[in-house]
C-alpha atoms as a PDB file:
ATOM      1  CA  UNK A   1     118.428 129.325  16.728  1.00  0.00           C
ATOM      2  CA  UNK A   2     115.252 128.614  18.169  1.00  0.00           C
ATOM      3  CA  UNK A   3     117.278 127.395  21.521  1.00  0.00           C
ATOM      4  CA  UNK A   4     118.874 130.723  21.506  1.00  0.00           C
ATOM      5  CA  UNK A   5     115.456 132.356  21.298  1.00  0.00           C
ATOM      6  CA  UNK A   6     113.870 129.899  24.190  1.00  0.00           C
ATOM      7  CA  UNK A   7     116.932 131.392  26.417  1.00  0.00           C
ATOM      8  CA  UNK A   8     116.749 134.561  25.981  1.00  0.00           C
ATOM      9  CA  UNK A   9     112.852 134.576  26.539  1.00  0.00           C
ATOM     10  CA  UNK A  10     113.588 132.668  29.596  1.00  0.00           C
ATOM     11  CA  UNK A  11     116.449 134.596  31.053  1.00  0.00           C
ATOM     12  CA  UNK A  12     113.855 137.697  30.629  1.00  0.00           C
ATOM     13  CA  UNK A  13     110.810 136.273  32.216  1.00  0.00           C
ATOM     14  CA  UNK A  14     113.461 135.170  35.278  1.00  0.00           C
ATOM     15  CA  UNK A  15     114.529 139.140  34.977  1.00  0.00           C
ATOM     16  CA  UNK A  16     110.919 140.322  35.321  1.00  0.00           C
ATOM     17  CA  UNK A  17     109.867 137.849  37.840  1.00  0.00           C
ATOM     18  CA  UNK A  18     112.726 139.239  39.861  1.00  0.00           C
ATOM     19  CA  UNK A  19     111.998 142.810  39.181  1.00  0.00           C
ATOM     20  CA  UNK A  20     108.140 142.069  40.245  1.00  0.00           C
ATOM     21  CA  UNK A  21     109.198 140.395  43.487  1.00  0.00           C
ATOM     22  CA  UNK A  22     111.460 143.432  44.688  1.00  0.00           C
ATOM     23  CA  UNK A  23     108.947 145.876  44.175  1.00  0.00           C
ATOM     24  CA  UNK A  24     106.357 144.008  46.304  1.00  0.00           C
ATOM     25  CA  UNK A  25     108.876 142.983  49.111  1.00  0.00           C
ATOM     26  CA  UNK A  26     108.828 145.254  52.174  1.00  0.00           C
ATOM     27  CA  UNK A  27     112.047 147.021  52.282  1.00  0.00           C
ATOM     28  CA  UNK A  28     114.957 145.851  53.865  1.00  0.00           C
ATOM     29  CA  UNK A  29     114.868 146.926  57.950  1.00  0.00           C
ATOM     30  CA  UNK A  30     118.143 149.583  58.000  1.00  0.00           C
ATOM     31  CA  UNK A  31     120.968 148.561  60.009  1.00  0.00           C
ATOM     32  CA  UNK A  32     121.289 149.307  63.565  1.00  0.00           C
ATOM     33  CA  UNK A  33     123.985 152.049  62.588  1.00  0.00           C
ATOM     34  CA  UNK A  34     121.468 153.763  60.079  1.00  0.00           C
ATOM     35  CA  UNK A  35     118.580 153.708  62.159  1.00  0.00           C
ATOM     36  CA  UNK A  36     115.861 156.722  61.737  1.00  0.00           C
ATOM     37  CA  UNK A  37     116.677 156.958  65.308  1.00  0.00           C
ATOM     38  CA  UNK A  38     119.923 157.296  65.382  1.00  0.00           C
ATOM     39  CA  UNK A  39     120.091 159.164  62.177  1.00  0.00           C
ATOM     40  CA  UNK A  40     117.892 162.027  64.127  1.00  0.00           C
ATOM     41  CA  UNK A  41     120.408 162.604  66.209  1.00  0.00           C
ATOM     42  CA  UNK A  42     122.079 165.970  65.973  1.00  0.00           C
ATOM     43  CA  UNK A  43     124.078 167.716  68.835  1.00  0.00           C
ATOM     44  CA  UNK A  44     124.197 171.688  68.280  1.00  0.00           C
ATOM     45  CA  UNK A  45     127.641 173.883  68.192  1.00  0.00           C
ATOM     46  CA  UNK A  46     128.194 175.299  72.011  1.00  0.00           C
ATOM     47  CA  UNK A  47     127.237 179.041  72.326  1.00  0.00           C
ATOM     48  CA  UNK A  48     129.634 180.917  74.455  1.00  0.00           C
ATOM     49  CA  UNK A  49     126.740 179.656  78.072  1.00  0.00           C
ATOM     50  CA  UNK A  50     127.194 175.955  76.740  1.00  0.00           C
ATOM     51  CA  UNK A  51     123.478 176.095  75.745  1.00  0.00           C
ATOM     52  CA  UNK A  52     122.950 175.309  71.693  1.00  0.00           C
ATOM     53  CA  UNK A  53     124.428 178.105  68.940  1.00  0.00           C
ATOM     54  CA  UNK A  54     121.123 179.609  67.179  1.00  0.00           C
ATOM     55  CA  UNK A  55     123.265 182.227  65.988  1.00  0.00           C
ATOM     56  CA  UNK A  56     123.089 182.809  62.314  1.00  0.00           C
ATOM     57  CA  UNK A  57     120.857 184.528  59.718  1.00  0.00           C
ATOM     58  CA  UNK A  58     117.465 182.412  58.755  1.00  0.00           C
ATOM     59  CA  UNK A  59     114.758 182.865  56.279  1.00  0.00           C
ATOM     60  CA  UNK A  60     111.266 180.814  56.176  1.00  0.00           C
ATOM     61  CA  UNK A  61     110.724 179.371  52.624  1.00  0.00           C
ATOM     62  CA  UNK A  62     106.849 179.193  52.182  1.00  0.00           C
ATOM     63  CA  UNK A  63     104.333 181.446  51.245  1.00  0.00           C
ATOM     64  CA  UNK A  64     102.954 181.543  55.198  1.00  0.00           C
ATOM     65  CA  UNK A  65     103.514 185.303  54.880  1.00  0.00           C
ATOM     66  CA  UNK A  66     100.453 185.050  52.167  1.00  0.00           C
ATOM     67  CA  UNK A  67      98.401 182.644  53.815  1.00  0.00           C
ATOM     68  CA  UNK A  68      98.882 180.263  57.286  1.00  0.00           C
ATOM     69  CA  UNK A  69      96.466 177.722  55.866  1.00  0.00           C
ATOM     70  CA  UNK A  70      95.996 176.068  52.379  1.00  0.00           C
ATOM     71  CA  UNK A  71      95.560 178.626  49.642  1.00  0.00           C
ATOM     72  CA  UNK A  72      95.326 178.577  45.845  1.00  0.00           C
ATOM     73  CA  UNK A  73      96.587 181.106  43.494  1.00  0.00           C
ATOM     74  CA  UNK A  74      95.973 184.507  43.092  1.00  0.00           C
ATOM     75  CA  UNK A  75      95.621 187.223  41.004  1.00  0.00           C
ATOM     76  CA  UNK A  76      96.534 189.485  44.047  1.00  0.00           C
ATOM     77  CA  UNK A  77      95.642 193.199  44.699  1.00  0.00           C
ATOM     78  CA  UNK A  78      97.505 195.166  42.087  1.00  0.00           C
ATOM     79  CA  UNK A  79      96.049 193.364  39.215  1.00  0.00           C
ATOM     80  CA  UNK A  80      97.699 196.052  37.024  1.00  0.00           C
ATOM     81  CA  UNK A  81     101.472 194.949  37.639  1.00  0.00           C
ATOM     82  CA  UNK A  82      99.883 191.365  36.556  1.00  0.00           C
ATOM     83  CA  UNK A  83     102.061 188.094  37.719  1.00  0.00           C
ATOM     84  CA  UNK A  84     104.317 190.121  39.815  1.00  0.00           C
ATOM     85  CA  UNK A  85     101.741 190.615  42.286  1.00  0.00           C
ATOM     86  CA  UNK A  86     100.215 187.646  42.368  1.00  0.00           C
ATOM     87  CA  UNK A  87      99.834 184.875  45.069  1.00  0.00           C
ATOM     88  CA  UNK A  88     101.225 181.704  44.947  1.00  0.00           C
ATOM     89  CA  UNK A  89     100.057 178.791  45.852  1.00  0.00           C
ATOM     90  CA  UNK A  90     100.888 177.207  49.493  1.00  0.00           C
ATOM     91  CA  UNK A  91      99.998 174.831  51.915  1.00  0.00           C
ATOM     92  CA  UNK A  92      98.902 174.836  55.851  1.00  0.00           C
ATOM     93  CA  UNK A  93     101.476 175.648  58.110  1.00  0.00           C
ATOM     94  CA  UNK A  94      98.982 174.659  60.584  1.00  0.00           C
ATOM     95  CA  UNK A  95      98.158 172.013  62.660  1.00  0.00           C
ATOM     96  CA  UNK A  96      95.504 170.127  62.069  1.00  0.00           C
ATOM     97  CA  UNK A  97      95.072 172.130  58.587  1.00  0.00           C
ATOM     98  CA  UNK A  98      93.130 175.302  60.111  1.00  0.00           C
ATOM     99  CA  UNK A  99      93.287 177.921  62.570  1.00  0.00           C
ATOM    100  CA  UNK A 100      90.118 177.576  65.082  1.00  0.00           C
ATOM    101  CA  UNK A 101      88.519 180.807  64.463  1.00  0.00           C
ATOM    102  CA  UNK A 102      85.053 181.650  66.841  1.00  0.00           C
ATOM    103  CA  UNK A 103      82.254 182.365  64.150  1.00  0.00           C
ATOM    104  CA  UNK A 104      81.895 186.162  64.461  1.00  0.00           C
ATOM    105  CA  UNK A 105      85.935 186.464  64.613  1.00  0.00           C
ATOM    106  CA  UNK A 106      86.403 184.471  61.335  1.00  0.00           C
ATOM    107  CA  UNK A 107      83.404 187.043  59.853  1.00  0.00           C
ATOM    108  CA  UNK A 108      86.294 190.130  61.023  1.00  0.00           C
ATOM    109  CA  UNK A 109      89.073 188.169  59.288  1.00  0.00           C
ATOM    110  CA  UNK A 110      87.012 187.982  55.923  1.00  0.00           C
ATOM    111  CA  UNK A 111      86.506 191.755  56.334  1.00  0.00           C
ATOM    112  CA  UNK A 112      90.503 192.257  56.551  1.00  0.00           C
ATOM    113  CA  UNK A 113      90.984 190.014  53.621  1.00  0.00           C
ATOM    114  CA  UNK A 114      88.780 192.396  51.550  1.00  0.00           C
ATOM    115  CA  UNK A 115      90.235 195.171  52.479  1.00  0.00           C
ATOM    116  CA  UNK A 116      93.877 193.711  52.687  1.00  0.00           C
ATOM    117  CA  UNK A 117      95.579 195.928  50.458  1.00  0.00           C
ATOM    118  CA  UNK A 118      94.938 198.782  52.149  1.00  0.00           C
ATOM    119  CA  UNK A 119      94.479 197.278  55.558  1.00  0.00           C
ATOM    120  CA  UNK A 120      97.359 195.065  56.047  1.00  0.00           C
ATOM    121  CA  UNK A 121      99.894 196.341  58.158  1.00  0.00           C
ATOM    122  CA  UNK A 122     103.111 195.262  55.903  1.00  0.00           C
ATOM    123  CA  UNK A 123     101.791 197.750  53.454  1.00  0.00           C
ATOM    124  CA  UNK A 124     101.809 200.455  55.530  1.00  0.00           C
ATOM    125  CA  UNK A 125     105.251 199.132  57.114  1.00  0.00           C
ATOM    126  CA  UNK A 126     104.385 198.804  60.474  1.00  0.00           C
ATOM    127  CA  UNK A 127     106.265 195.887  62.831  1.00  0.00           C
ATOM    128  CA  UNK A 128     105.170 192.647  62.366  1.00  0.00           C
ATOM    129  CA  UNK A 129     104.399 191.119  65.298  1.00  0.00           C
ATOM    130  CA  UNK A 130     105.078 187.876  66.775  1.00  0.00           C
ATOM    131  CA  UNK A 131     105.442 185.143  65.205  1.00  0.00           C
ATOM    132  CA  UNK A 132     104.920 186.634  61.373  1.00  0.00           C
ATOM    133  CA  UNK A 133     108.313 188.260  61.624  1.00  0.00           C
ATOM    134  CA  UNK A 134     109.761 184.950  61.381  1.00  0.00           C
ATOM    135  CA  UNK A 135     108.197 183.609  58.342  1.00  0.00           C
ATOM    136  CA  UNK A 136     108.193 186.890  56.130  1.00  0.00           C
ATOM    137  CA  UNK A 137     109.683 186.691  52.770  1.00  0.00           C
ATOM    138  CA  UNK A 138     113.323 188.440  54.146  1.00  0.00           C
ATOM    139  CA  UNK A 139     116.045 187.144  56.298  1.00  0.00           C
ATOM    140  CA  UNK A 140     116.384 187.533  60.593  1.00  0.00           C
ATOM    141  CA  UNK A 141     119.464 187.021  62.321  1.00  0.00           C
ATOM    142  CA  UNK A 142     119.392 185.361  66.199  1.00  0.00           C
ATOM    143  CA  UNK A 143     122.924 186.891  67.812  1.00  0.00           C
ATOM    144  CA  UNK A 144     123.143 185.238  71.686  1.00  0.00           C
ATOM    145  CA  UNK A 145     124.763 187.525  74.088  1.00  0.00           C
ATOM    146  CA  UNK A 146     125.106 187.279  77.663  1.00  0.00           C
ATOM    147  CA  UNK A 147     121.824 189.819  78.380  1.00  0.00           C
ATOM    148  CA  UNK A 148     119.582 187.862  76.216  1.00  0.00           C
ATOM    149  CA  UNK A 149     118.633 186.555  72.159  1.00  0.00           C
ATOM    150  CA  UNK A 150     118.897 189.409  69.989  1.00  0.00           C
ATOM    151  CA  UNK A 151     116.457 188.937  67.333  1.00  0.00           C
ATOM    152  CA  UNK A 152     116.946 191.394  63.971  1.00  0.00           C
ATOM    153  CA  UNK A 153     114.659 191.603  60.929  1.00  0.00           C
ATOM    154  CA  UNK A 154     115.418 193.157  57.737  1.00  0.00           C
ATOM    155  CA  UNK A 155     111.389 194.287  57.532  1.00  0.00           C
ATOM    156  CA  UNK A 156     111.166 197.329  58.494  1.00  0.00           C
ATOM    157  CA  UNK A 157     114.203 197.259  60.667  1.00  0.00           C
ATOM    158  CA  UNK A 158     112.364 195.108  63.541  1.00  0.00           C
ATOM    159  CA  UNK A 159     113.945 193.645  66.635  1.00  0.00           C
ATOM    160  CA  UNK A 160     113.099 192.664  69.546  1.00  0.00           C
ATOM    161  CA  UNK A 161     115.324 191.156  73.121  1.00  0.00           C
ATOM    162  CA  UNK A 162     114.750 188.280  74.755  1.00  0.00           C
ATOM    163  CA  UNK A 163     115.321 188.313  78.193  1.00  0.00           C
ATOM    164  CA  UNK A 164     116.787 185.080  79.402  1.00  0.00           C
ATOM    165  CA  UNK A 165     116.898 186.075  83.122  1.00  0.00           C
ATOM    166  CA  UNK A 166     113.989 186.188  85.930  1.00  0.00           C
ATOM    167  CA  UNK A 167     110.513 186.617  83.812  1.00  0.00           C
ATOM    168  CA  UNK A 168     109.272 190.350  83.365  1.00  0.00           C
ATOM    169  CA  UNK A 169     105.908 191.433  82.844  1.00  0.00           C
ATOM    170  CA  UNK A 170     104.938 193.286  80.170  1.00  0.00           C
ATOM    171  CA  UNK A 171     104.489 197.013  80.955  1.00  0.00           C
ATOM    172  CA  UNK A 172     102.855 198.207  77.883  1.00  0.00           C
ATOM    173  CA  UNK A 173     101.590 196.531  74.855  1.00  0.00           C
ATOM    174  CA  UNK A 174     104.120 196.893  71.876  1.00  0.00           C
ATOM    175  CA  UNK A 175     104.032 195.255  68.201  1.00  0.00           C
ATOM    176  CA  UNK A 176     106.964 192.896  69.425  1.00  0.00           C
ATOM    177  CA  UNK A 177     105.916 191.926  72.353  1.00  0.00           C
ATOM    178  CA  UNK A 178     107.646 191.128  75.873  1.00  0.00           C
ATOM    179  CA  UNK A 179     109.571 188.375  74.948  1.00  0.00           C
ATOM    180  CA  UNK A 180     110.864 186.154  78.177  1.00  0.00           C
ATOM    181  CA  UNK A 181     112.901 182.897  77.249  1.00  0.00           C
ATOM    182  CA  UNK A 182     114.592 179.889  78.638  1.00  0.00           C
ATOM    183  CA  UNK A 183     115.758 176.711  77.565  1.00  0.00           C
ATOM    184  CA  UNK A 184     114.542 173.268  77.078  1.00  0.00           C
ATOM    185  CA  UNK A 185     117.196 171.102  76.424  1.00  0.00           C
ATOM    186  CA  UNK A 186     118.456 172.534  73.506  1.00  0.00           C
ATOM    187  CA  UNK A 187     114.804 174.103  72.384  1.00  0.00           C
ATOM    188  CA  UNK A 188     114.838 178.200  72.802  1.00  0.00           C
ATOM    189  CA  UNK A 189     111.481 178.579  74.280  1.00  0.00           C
ATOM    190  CA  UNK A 190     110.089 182.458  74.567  1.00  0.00           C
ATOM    191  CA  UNK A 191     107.180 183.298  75.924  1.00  0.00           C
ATOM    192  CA  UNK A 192     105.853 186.500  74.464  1.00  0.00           C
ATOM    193  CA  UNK A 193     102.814 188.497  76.020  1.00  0.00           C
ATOM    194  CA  UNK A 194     102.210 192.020  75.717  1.00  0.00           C
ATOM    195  CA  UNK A 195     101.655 192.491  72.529  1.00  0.00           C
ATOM    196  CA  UNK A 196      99.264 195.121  70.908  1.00  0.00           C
ATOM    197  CA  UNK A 197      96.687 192.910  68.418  1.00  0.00           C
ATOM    198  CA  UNK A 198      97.513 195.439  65.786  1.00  0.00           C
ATOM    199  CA  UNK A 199      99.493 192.681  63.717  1.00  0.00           C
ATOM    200  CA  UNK A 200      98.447 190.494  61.574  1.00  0.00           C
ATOM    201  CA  UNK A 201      99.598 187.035  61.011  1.00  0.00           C
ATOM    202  CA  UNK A 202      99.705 187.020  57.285  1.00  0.00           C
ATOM    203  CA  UNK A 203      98.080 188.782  54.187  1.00  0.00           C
ATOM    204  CA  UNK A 204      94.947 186.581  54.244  1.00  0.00           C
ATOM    205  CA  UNK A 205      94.069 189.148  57.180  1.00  0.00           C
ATOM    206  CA  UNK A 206      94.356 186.542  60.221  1.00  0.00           C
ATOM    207  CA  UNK A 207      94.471 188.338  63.049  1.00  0.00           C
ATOM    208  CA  UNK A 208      94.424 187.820  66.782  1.00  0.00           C
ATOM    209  CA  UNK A 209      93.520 191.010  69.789  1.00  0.00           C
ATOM    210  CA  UNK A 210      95.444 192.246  72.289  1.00  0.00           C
ATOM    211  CA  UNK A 211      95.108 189.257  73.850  1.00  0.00           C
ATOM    212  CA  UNK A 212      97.673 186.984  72.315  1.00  0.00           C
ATOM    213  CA  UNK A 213      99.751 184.789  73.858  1.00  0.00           C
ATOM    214  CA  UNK A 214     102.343 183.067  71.473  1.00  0.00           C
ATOM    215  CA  UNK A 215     104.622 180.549  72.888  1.00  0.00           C
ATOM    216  CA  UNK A 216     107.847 179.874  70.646  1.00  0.00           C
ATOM    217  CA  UNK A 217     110.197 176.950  70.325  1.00  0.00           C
ATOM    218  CA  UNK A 218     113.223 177.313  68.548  1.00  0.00           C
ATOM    219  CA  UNK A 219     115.153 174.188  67.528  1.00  0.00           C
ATOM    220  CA  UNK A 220     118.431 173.846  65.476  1.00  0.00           C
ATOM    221  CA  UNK A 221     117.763 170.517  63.665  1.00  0.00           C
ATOM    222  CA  UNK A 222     121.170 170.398  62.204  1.00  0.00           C
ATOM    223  CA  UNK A 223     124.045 172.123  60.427  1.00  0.00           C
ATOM    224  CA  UNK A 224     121.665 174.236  58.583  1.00  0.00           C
ATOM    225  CA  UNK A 225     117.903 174.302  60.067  1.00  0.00           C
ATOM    226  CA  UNK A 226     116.096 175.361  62.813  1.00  0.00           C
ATOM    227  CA  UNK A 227     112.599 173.767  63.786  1.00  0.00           C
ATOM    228  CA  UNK A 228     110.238 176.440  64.417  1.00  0.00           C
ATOM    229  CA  UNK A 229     106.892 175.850  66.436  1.00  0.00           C
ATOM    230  CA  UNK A 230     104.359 178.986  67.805  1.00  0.00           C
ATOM    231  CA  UNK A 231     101.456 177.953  70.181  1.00  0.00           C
ATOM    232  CA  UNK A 232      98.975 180.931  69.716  1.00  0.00           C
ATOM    233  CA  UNK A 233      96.750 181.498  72.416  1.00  0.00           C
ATOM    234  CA  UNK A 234      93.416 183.924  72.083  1.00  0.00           C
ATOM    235  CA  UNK A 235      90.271 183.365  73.853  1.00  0.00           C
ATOM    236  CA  UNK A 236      88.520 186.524  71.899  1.00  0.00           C
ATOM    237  CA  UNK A 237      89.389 185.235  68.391  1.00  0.00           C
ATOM    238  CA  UNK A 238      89.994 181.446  68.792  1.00  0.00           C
ATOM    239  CA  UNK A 239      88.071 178.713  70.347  1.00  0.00           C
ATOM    240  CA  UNK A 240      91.095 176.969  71.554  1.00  0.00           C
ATOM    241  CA  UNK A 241      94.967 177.314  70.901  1.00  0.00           C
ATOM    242  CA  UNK A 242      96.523 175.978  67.833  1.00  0.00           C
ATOM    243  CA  UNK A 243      99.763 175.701  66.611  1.00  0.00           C
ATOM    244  CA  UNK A 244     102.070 176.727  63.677  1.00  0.00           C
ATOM    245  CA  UNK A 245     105.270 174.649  62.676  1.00  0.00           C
ATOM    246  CA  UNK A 246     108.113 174.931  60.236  1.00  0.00           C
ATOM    247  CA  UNK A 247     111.334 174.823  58.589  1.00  0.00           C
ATOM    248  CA  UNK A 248     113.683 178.258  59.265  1.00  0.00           C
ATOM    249  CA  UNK A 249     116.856 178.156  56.574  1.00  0.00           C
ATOM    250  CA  UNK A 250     119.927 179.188  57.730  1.00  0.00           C
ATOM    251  CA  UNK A 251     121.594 181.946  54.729  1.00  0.00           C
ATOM    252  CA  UNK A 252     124.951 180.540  53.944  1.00  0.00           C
ATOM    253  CA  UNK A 253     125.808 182.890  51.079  1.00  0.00           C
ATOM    254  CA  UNK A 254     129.409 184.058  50.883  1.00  0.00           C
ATOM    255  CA  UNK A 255     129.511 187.527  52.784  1.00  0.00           C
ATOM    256  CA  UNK A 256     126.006 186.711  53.873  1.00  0.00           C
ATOM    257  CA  UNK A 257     124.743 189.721  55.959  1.00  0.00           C
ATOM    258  CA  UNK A 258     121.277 191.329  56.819  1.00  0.00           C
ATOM    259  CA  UNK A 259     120.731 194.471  55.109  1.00  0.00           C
ATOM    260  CA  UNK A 260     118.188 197.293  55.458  1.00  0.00           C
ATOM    261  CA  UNK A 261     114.716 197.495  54.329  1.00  0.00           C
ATOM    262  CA  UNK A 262     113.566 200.938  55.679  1.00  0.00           C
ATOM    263  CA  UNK A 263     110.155 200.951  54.007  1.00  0.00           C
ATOM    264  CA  UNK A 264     108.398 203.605  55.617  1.00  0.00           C
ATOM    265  CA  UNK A 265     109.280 205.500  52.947  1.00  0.00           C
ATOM    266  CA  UNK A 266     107.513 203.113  50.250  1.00  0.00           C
ATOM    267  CA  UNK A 267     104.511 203.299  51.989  1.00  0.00           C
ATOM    268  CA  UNK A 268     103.696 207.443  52.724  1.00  0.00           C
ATOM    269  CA  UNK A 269     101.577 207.669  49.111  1.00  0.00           C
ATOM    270  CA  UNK A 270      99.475 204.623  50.644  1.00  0.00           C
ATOM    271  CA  UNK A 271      99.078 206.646  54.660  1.00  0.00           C
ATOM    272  CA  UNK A 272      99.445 210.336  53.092  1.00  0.00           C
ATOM    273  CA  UNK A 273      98.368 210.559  49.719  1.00  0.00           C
ATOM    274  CA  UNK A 274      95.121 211.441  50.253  1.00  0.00           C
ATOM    275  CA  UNK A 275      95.896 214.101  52.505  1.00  0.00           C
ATOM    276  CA  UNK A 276      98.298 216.011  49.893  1.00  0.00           C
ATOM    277  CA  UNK A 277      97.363 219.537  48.105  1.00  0.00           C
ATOM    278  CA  UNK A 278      98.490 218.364  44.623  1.00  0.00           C
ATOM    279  CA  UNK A 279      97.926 213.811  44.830  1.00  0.00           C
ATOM    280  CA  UNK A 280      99.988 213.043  42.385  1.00  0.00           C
ATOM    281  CA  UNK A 281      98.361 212.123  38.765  1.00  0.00           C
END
């Protein structure tokens, strides 16, 4: 019996001596045909110009729409509906952590947060700009055609055309932006001037003038992804250009489709109601 006992204690002590040994052993190098490397590799679908097949319908899963840079939980501004209105928490979607603000610009963006929910321009349903219409809480869809990259949004019915031929200057300043694109490789790159400094970039109230230069890079990543990337450029706000990145997921529902969100209609009490005869009670 007390051999039995010796064995056992010694075929466990082997066991754990084992155990201890794998889990401070560097892991084994992966073969040559499952290299990171190689395993990065990912060729897009043809479009009908033999440049990469964005097509599809994407949606950004963060909360970049409530905040670009690290943010904790909130009660929100319509503390009567409680949780439903609240903010969630998030992390930086920008490089380097935070956006490079000049010190009387980041004073204006702290007056925007305070007066966000009245002040933002999603509330009032205005376009959103470039680049927060890609990272909104509702689905886009990219549709290539031989004039350009159609970009839809479901907020507010937004769009906007990418020209893909000789560069055009902007001739007025719009919420969307001139938008002039070509490829890198298999990177969409647009170049979007012209745009009005009316937008903001999320809820927080970051904002940029009329200024703003955004450049875009769209990458499909694989079967299901796209790599997103905006380099935003304004000398009257920021004190050098900085950079957003990530993740766009492509909708693969059965009879996925964009629908409408006409929300001008949602927001007249918030624009008019102070204006009417009779406000209502």
């Amino acid at each position: 019996m007390r051999k039995l006992i010796s064995r056992f204690f010694l075929a466990g002590a082997a066991l754990a001596a084992v155990s201890l040994i794998a889990v401070h052993l560097p892991a084994q190098a992966p073969s040559r045909a499952q290299s990171p490397a190689r395993a990065a590799v990912y060729r897009a679908p043809r479009s009908f110009d033999g440049h990469a097949d964005l097509s599809g319908i994407y949606q950004a899963i963060n909360t970049a729409n409530w905040d670009l840079q690290d943010h904790s939980p909130a009660p929100g501004t319509m503390w009567q509906t409680g949780a439903i209105a609240s903010e969630p928490p998030g992390q930086s979607v920008v490089e380097g952590g935070a956006i490079p603000y000049k010190p009387e610009a980041l004073a204006k963006k702290k007056t925007n947060f305070d007066n966000r929910r009245t002040a933002d321009p999603e509330a009032k349903c205005y376009m959103p700009g470039i680049p927060r219409a890609n990272y909104m809480p509702y689905p886009f869809q990219i549709v290539q055609t031989p004039r350009g990259v159609m970009f839809v949004y479901e907020f507010a019915s937004a769009n906007r055309l990418v020209n893909m031929g000789k560069p055009e200057e902007a001739g007025s300043d719009t919420w969307m932006g001139t938008n002039n694109g070509h490829w890198e490789g298999d990177t969409l790159v647009v170049d979007v001037t012209g745009l009005n400094g009316l937008a903001w970039f999320d809820r927080a109230g970051d904002y940029a003038t009329n200024n703003l230069h955004v450049v875009e890079r769209f990458t499909r990543t694989d079967a299901s992804h796209l790599n997103y990337e905006a380099t935003i450029e304004d000398p009257d706000v920021f004190t050098r250009p900085w950079k957003i990145s990530m993740p766009l997921y492509r909708i693969e529902d059965t009879n996925a489709q964009l629908l409408e969100f006409k929300c001008v209609e949602f927001a007249e009490e918030l624009l008019y109601g102070q204006y009417a005869k009779q406000p209502p009670k």
